[in-house]
Structures are given as C-alpha cells and as structure tokens.
C-alpha atoms as a PDB file:
ATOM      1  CA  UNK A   1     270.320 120.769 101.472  1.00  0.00           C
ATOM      2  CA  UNK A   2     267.432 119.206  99.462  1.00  0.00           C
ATOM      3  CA  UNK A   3     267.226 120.048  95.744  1.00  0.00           C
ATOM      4  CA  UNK A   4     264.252 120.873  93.778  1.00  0.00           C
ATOM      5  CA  UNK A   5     263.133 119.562  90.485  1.00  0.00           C
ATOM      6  CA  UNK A   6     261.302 120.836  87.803  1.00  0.00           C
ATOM      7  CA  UNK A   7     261.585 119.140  84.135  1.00  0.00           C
ATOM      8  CA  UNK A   8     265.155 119.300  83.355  1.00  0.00           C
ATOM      9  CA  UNK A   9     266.501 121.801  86.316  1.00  0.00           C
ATOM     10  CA  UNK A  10     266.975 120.922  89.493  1.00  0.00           C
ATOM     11  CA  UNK A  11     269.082 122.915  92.236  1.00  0.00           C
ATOM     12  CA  UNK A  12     269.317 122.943  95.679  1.00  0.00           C
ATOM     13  CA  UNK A  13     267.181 125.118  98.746  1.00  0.00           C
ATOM     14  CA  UNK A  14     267.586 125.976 101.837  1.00  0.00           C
ATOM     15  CA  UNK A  15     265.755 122.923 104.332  1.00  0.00           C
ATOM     16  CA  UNK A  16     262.414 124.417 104.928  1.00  0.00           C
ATOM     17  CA  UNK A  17     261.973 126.739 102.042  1.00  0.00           C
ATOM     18  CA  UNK A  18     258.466 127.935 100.833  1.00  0.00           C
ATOM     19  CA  UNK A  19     258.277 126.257  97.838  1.00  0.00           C
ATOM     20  CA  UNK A  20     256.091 128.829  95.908  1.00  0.00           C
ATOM     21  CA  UNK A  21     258.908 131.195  97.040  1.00  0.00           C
ATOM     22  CA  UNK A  22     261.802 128.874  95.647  1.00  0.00           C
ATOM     23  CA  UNK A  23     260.084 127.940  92.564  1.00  0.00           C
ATOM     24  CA  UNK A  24     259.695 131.685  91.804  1.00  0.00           C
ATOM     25  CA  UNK A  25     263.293 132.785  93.220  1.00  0.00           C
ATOM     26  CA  UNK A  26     264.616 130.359  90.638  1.00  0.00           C
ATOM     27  CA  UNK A  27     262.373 131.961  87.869  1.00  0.00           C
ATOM     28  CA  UNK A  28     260.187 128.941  87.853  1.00  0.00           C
ATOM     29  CA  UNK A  29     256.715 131.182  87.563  1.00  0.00           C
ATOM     30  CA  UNK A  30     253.995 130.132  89.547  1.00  0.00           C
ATOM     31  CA  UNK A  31     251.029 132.468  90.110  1.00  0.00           C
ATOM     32  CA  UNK A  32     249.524 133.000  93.530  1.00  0.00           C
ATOM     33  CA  UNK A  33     246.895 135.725  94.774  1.00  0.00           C
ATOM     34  CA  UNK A  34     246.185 134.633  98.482  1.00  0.00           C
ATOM     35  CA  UNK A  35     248.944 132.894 100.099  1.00  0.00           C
ATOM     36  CA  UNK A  36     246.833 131.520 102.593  1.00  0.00           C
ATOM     37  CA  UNK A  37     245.888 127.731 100.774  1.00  0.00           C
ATOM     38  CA  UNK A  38     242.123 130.053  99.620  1.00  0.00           C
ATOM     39  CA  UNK A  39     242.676 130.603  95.933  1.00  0.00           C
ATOM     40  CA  UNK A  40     244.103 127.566  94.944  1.00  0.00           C
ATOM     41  CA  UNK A  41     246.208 129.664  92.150  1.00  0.00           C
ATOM     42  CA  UNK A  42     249.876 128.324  93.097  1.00  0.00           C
ATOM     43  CA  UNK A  43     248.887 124.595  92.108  1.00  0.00           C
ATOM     44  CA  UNK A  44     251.765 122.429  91.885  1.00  0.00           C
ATOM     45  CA  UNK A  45     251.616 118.195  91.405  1.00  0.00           C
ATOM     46  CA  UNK A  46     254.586 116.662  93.389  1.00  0.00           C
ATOM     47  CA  UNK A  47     255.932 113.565  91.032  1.00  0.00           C
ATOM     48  CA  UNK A  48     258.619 112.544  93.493  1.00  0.00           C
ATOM     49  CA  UNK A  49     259.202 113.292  97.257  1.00  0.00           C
ATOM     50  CA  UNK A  50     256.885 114.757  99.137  1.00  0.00           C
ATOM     51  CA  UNK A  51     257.139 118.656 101.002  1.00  0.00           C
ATOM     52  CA  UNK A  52     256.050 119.353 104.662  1.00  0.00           C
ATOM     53  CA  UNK A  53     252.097 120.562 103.908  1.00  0.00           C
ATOM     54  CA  UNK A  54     250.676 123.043 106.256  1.00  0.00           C
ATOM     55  CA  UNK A  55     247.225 122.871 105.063  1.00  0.00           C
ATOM     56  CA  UNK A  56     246.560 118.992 103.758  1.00  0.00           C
ATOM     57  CA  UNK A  57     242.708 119.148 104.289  1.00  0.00           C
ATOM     58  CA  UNK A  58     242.790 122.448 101.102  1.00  0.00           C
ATOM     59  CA  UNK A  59     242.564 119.890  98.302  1.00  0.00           C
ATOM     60  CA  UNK A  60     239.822 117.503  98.436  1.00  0.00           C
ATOM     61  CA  UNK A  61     241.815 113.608  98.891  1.00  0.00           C
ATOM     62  CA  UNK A  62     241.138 112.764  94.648  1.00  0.00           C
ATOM     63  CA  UNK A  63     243.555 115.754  94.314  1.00  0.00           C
ATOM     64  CA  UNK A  64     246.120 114.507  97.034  1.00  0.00           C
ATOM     65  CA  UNK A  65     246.506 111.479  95.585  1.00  0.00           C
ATOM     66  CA  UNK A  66     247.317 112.728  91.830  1.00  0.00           C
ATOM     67  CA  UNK A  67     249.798 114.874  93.661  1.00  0.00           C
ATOM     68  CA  UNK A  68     248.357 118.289  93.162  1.00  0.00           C
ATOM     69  CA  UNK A  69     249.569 120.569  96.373  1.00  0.00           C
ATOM     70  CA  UNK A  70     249.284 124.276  97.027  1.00  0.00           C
ATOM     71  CA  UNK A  71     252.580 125.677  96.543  1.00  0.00           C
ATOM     72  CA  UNK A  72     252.251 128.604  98.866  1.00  0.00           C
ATOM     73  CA  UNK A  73     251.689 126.023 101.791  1.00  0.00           C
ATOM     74  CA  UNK A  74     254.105 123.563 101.663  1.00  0.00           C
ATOM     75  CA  UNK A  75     257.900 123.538 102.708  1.00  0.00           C
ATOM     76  CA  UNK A  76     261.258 121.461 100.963  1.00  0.00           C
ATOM     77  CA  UNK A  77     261.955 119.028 103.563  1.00  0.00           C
ATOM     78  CA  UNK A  78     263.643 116.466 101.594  1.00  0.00           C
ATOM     79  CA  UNK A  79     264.770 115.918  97.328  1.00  0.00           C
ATOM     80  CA  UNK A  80     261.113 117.229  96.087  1.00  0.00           C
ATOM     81  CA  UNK A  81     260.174 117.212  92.175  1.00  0.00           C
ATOM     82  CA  UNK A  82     257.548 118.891  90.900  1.00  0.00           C
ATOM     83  CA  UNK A  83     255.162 119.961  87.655  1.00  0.00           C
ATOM     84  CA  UNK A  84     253.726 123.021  87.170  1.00  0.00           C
ATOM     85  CA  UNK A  85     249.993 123.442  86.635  1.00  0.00           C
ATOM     86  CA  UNK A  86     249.631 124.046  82.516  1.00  0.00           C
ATOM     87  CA  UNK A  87     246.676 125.258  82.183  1.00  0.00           C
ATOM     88  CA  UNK A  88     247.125 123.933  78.075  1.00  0.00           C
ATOM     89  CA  UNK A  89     247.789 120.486  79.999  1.00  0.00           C
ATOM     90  CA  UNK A  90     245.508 120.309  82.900  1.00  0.00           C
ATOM     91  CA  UNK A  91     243.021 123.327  82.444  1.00  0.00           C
ATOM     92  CA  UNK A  92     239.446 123.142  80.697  1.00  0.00           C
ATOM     93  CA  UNK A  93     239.258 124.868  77.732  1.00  0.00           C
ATOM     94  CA  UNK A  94     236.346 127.535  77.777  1.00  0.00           C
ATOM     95  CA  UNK A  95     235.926 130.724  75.318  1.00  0.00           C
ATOM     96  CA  UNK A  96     234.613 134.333  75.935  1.00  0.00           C
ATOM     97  CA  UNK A  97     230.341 134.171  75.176  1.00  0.00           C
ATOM     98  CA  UNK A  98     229.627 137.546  76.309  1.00  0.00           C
ATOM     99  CA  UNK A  99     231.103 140.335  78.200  1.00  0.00           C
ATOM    100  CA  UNK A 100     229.699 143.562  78.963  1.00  0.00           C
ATOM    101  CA  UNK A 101     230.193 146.618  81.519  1.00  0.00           C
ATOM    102  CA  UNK A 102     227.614 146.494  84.781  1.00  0.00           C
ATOM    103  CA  UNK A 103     229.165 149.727  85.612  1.00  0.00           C
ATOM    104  CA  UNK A 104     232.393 152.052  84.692  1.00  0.00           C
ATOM    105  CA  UNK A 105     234.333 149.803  87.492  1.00  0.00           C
ATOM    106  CA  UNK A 106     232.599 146.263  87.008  1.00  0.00           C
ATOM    107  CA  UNK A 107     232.759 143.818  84.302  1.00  0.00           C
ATOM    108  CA  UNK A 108     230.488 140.957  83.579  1.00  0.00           C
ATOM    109  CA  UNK A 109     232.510 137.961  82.020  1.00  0.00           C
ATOM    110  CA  UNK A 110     230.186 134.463  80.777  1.00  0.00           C
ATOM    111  CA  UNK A 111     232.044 131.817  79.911  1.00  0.00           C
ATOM    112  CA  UNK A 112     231.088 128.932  77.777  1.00  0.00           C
ATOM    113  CA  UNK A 113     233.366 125.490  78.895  1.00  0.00           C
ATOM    114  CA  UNK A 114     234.418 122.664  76.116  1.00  0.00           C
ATOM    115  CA  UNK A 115     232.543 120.385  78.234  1.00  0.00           C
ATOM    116  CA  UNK A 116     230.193 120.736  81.351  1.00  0.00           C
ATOM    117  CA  UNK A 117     231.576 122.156  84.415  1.00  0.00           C
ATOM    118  CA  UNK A 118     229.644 120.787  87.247  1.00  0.00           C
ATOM    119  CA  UNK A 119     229.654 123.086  90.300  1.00  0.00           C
ATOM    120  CA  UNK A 120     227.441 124.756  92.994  1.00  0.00           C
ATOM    121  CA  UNK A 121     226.364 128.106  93.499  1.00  0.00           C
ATOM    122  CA  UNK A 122     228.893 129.937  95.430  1.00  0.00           C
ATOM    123  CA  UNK A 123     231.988 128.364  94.262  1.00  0.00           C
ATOM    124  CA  UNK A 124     235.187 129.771  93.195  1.00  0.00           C
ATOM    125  CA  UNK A 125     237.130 128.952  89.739  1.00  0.00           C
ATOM    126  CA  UNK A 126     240.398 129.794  88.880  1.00  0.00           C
ATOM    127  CA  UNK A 127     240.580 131.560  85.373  1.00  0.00           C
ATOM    128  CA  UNK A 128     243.651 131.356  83.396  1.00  0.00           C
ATOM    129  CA  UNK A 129     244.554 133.790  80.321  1.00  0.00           C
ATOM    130  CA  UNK A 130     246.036 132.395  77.180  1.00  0.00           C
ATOM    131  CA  UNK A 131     249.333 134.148  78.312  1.00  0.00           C
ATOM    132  CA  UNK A 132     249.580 132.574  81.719  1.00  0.00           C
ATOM    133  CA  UNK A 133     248.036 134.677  84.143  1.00  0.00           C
ATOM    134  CA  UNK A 134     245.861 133.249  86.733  1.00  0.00           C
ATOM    135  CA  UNK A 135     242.997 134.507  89.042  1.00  0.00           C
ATOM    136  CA  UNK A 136     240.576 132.675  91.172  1.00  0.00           C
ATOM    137  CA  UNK A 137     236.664 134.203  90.754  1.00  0.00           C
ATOM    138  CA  UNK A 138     233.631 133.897  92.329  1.00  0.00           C
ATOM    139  CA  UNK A 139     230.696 132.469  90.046  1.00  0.00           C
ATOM    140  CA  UNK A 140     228.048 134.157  89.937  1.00  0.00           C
ATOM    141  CA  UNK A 141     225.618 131.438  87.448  1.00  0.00           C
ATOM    142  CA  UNK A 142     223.486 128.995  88.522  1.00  0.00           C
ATOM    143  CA  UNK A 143     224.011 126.015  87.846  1.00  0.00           C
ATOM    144  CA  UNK A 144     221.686 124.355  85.429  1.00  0.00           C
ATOM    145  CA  UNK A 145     219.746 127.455  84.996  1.00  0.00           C
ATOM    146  CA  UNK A 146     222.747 129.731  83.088  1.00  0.00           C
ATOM    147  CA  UNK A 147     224.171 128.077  79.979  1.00  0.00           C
ATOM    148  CA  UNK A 148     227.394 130.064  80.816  1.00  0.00           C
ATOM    149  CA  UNK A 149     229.736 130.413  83.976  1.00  0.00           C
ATOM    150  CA  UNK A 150     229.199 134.446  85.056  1.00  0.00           C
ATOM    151  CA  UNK A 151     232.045 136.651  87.246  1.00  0.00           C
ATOM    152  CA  UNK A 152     232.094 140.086  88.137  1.00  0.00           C
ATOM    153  CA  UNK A 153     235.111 141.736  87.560  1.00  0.00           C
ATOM    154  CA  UNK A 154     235.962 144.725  89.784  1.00  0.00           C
ATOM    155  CA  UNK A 155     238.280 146.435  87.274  1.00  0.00           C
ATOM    156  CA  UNK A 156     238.588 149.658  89.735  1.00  0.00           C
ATOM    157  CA  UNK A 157     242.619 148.663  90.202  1.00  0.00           C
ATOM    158  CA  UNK A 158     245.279 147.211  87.494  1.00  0.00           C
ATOM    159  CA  UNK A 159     246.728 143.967  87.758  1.00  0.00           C
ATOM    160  CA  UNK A 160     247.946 141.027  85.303  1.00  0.00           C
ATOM    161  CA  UNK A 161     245.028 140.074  85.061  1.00  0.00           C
ATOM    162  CA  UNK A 162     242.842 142.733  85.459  1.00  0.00           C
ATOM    163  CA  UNK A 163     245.007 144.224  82.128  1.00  0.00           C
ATOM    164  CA  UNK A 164     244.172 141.853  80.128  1.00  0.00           C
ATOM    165  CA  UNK A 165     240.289 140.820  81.074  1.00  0.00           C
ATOM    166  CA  UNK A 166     239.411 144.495  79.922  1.00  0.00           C
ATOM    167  CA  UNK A 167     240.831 143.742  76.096  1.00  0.00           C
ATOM    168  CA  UNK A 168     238.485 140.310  76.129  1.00  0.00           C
ATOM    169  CA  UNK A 169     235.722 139.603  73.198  1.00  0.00           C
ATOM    170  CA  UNK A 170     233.609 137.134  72.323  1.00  0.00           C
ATOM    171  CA  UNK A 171     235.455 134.317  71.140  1.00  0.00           C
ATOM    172  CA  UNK A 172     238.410 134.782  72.932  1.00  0.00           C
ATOM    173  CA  UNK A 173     239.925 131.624  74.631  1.00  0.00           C
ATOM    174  CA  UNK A 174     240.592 130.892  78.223  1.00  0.00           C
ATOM    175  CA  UNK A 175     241.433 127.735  80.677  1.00  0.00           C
ATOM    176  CA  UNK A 176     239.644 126.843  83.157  1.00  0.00           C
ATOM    177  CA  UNK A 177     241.661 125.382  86.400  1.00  0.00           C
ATOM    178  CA  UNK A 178     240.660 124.539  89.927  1.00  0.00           C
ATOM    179  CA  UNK A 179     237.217 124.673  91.257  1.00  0.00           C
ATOM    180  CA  UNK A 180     236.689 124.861  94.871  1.00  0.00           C
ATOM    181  CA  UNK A 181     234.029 125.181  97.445  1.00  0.00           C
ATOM    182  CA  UNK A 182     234.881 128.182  99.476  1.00  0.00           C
ATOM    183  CA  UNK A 183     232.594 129.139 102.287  1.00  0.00           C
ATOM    184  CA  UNK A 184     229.260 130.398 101.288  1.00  0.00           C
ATOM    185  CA  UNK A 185     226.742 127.499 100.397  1.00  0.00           C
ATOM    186  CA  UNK A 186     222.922 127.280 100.017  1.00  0.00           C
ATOM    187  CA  UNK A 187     221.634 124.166 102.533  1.00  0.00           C
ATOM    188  CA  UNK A 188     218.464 122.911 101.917  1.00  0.00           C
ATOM    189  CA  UNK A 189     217.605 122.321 105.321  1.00  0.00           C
ATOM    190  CA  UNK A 190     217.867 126.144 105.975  1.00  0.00           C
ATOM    191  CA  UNK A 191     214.693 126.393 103.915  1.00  0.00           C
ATOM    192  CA  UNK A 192     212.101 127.897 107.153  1.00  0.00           C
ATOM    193  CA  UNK A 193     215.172 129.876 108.367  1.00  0.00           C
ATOM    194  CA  UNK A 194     215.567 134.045 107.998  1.00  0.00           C
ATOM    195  CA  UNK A 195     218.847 134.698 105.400  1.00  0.00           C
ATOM    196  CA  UNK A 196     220.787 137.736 105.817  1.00  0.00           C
ATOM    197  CA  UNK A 197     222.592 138.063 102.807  1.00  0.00           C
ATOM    198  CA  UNK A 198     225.290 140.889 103.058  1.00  0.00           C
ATOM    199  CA  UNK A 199     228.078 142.059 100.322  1.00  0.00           C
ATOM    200  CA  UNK A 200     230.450 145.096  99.365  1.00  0.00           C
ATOM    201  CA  UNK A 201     231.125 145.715  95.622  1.00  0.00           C
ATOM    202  CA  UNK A 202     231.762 142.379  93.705  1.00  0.00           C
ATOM    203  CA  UNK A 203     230.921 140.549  96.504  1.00  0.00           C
ATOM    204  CA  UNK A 204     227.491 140.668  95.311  1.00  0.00           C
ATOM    205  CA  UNK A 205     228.570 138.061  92.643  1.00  0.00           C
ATOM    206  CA  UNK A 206     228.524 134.684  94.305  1.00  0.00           C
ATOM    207  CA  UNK A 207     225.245 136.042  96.695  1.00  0.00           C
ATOM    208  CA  UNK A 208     223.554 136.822  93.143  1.00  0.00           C
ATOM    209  CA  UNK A 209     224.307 132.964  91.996  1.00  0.00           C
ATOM    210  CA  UNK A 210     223.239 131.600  96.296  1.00  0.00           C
ATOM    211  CA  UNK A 211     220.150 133.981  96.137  1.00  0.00           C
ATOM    212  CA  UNK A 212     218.621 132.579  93.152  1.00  0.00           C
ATOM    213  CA  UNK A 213     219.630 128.870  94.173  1.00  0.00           C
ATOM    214  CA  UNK A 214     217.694 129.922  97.422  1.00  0.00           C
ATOM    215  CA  UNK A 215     214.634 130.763  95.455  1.00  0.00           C
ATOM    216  CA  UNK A 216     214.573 127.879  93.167  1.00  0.00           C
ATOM    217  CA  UNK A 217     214.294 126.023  95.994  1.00  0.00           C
ATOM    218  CA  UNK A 218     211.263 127.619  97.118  1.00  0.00           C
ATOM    219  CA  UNK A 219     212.825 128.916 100.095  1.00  0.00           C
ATOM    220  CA  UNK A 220     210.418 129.775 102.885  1.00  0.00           C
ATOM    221  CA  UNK A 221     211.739 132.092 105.398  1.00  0.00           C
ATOM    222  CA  UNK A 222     212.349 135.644 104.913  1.00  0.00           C
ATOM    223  CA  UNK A 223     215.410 136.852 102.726  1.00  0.00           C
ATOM    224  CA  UNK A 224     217.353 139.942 103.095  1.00  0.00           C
ATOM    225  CA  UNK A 225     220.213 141.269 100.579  1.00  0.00           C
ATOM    226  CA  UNK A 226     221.893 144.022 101.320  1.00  0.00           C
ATOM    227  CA  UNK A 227     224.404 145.524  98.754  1.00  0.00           C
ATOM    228  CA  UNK A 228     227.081 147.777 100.047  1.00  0.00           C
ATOM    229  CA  UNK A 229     228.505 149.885  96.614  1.00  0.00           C
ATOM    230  CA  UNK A 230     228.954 153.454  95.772  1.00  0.00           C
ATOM    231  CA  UNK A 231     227.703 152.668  92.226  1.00  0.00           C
ATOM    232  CA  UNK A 232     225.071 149.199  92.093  1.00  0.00           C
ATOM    233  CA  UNK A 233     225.251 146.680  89.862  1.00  0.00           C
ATOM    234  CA  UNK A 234     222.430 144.131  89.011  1.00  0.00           C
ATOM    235  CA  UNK A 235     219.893 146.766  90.352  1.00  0.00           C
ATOM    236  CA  UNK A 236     217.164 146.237  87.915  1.00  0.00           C
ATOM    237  CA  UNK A 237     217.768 142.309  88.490  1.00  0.00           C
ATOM    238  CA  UNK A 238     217.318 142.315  92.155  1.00  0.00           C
ATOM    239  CA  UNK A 239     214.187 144.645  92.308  1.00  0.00           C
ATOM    240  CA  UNK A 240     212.497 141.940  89.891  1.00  0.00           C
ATOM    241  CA  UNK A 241     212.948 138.987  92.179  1.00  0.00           C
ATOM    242  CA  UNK A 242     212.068 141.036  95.070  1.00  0.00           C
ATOM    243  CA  UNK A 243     208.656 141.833  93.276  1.00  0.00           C
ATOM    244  CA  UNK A 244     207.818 137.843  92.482  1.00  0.00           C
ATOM    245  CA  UNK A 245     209.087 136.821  95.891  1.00  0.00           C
ATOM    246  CA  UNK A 246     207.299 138.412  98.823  1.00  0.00           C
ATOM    247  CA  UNK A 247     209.978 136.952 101.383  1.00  0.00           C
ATOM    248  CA  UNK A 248     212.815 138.802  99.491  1.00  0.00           C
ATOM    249  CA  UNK A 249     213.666 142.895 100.956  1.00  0.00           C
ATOM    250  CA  UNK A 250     216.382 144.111  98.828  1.00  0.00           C
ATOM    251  CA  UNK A 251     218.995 146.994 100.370  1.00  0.00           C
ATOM    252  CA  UNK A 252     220.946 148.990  98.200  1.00  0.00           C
ATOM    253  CA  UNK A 253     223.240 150.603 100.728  1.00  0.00           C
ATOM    254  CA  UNK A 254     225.728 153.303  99.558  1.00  0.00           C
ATOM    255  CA  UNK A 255     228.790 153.920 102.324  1.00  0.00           C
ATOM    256  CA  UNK A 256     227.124 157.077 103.386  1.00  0.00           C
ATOM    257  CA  UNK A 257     224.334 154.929 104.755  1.00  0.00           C
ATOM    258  CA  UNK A 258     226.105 151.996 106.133  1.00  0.00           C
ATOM    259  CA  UNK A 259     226.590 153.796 109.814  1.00  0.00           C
ATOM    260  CA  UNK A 260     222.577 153.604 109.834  1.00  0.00           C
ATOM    261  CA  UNK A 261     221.772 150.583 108.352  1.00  0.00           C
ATOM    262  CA  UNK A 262     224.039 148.914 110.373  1.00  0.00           C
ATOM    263  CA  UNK A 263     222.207 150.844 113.383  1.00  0.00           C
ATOM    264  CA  UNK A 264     219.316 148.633 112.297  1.00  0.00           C
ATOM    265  CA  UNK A 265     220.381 145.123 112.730  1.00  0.00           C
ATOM    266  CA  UNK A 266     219.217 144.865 116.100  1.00  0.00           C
ATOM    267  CA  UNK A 267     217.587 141.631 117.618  1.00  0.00           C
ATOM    268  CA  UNK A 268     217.766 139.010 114.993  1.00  0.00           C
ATOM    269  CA  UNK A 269     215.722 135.660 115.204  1.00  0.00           C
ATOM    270  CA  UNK A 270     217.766 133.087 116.326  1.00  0.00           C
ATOM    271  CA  UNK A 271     217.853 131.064 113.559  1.00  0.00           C
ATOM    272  CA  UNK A 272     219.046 133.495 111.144  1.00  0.00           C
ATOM    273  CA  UNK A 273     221.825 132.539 108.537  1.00  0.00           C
ATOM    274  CA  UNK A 274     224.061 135.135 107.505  1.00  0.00           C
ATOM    275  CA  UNK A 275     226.414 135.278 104.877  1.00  0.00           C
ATOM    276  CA  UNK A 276     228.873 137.616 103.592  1.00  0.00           C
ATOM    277  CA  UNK A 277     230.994 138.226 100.828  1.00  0.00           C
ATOM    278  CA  UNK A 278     233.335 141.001 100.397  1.00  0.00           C
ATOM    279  CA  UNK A 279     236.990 143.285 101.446  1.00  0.00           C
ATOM    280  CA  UNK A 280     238.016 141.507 104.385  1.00  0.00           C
ATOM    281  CA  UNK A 281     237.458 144.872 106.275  1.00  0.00           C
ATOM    282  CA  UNK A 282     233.924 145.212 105.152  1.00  0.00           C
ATOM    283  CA  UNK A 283     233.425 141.480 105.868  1.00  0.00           C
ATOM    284  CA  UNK A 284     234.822 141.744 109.248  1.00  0.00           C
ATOM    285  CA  UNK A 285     232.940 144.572 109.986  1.00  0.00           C
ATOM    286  CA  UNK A 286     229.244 143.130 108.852  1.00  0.00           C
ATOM    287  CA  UNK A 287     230.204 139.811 111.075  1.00  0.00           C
ATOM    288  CA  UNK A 288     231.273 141.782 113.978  1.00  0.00           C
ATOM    289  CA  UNK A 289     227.445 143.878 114.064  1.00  0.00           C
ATOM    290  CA  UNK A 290     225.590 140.672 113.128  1.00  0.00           C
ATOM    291  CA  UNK A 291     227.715 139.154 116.253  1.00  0.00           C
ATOM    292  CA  UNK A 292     226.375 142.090 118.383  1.00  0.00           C
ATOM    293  CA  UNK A 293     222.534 141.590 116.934  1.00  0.00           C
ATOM    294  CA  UNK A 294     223.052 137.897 118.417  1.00  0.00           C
ATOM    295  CA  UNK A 295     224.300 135.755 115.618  1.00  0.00           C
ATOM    296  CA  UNK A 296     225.858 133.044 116.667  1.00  0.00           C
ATOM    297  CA  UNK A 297     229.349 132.637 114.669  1.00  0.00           C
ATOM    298  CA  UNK A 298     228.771 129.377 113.495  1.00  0.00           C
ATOM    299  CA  UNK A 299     225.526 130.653 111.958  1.00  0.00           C
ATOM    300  CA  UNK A 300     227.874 132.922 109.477  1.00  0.00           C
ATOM    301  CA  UNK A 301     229.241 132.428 106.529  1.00  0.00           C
ATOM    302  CA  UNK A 302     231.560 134.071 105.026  1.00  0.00           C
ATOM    303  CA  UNK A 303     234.132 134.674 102.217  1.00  0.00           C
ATOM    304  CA  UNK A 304     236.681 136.966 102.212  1.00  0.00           C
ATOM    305  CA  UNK A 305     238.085 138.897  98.596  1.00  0.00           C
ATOM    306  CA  UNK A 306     241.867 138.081  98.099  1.00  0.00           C
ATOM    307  CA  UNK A 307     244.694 140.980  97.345  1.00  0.00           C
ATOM    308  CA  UNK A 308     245.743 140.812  94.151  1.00  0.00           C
ATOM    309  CA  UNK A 309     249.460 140.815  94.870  1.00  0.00           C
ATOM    310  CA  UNK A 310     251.161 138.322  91.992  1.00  0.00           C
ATOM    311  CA  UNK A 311     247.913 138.450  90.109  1.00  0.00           C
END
C-alpha cells in the first residue's frame, strides 16, 4: 500500500485512492466545490512522488512544474507527499473595498489586491476567508477599467462560505488563490459577429465584466443580453449601455417568460456567438434551443455554476 505524506504524518491508502478523499478521511482539510478539475479549490503541490492525474491539461504547465495538482483528480499510485495550499503562504493578500446588496439574495463583493492581479474578463478566482474557507467566483470587473476585482454573490442558500461573506466590511482581509480561464472569453476577431449573451441569476456576473470588454473594443455586430432572474440585478446599469450603444438589446426575462422568449430564438445568423453562464440546468437548456435555432456547438460558450457541496 502506498503511504501519504503531509508535514510530519504520513500513513498508508488504499492503491488508487482519491487523494482529496484520503487527505480529508485522514482529517487533512482540503476544500473542494466541483470535483470535476473546474474550480481549482482542492489545490495540492506534490513535493515527492507523483499521483496518477486524470486531468493534466487543468493547470497551465508553470503550475505543473512547481507541483501544484488538483486534488480531486488525481489517484495514490505510489509513496506520494504533499503540501497543502495556505492561502497565508501561497495566496495574494487582498482586503474588503466595498460591499453592498444588488438585491435581498445577491451580494456585490470589490476587492482591492496587495499587488496587481492581472486577468481577463470572464475569469474565475478562488477566494479564501481568513478562517480557511474557499470558493472559486466569477469576476465580474474589467480589467484596467475597475480599480477593484467585483463578484456577485448569490446568498439565496447557506454554506461555509456563503456564512461568512454576509458578516464582511470594508477592511476586512481575504486571500486571493488560483486564477483560471474558464470558458467564456471575449475574441477580438469576433468583432463583425452577432453575440448572444445569455445568463440565469449570478450568472450575469462574468457576462457583465465580457459585455463591457466587448464594448470597449468597439464591437461591431449586434449584441444581445438576456438575463434570466426572478428579481434583476444591475438593471439600471444595463439599460445605460444599451442607450449609448445602438447594437446592444437588453432582455430582462423573469421565469414566467422564458417559455416565450425562448419561442423567439428562431433562425440565427450563422455567425452568431453565444455564451452562457448559469445552473447547469438553465445552461443546458439555453444551449439546447440555441442548438435548435442553428448554432453550431462550437460557436457556444459556456460556463456552468458549481454545487456548493464542501464549500
């Protein structure tokens, strides 16, 4: 049986174990959200010995070669010692700017880093409390446009980290930890093509950040948003780009009126990019009618909300 290190315990595990599983078993804690390599929350550096990885391409190769693996993907094959992600050790120190209530269910968090954080519109961060708790986020800033790094924080269910994100103020310290790509992206060369923007509830975050990325870019084609929600966030926002940018139609869509806007996405133009953010039901759903309307699959993008199970 191969044994498993961390610091100064080591025991051993079955061949083949999960090692986010046996680092937990054995009280090692080790947060996760997604289990599927997507959040990036279960981040583990191998120091010595190396696990069967079911999912090498998930960490960019800079990260591979320091170590870093996703816990959740990997398997013990052989003696394996690892380090734990400290977010006082390896995260970016950022503190609480500004948070505020966009409506009874959805909180607005900024963030101000120690140093620069240089990222993309549409990327995910992993946010870790000062007690331990980790949860990977959408941002919704722009980069070099928001002096802060925005999330929307659907606050409708508890959770670890849910709990303790409604008791934040201004000042209040965080760590930053991994950044990642994710799916949805803003190309350039899509700038004379139609975008179909489609999101359910806090989905809406990393489309607000894409959208205005889109528009700083002077994109030329039409632009579409629709917003799936029973209460709408960012309302007020929206309707003022839509009135200085004549290529931008802006749908707020409540669930009682998804059955007929749906109806409506007949025939789209070929060249049409769509991309969606949201529940993996809702998400499945918009792909599968944009599908029907013609959309080619490789023409959507999409990202998919995580459970919040060990949040």
């Amino acid at each position: 049986m191969p044994e498993l290190h961390v610091g100064d315990r080591h025991w051993p595990v079955a061949a083949a174990s999960n090692l986010l599983d046996a680092l937990n078993q054995a009280g090692i804690a080790v947060p996760y959200s997604c289990r599927a390599g997507s959040c990036h929350a279960c981040l583990v550096r191998c120091v010595q010995g190396e696990p069967l990885d079911a999912l090498p391409d998930a960490l960019d190769a800079g990260k591979r070669q320091q170590g870093w693996r996703l816990a959740c993907q990997c398997r013990v094959v052989e003696d394996l010692a690892v380090e734990i992600f400290d977010p006082l050790r390896d995260g970016l120190p950022a503190h609480v700017a500004a948070c505020d209530w966009l409506t009874p269910a959805v909180l607005r968090l900024r963030l101000e880093a120690e140093r620069p954080l240089r990222y993309r519109a549409g990327q995910h961060l992993v946010l870790w409390t000062a007690s331990g708790v980790a949860r990977p986020y959408s941002l919704a800033s722009l980069p070099g446009e928001d002096p802060w790094l925005e999330f929307h924080l659907d606050c409708r269910q508890p959770g670890a980290f849910i709990d303790v994100a409604r008791q934040l103020q201004p000042g209040d310290k965080l760590r930053l930890g991994e950044l990642r790509g994710g799916a949805l992206r803003y190309d350039p060369d899509w700038q004379e093509r139609p975008l179909l923007l489609m999101a359910s509830g806090t989905g809406l975050a990393p489309l607000w950040g894409l959208l205005r990325e889109a528009l700083r870019q002077d994109h030329q084609g039409a632009i579409r948003l629709t917003h799936l929600a029973t209460e709408h966030y960012l309302e007020s926002e929206l309707q003022a780009l839509a009135a200085a940018h004549g290529n931008l139609t802006v749908q707020l869509v409540t669930p009682e009126q998804l059955p007929s806007t749906l109806d409506g996405l007949r025939l789209l133009p070929r060249q049409t990019m769509g991309l969606l953010c949201g529940s993996p039901a809702r998400v499945e759903m918009f792909a599968k009618r944009l599908y029907l309307a013609g959309l080619p699959r490789n023409q959507l993008l999409a990202d998919m909300f995580t459970e919040q199970a060990g949040s």
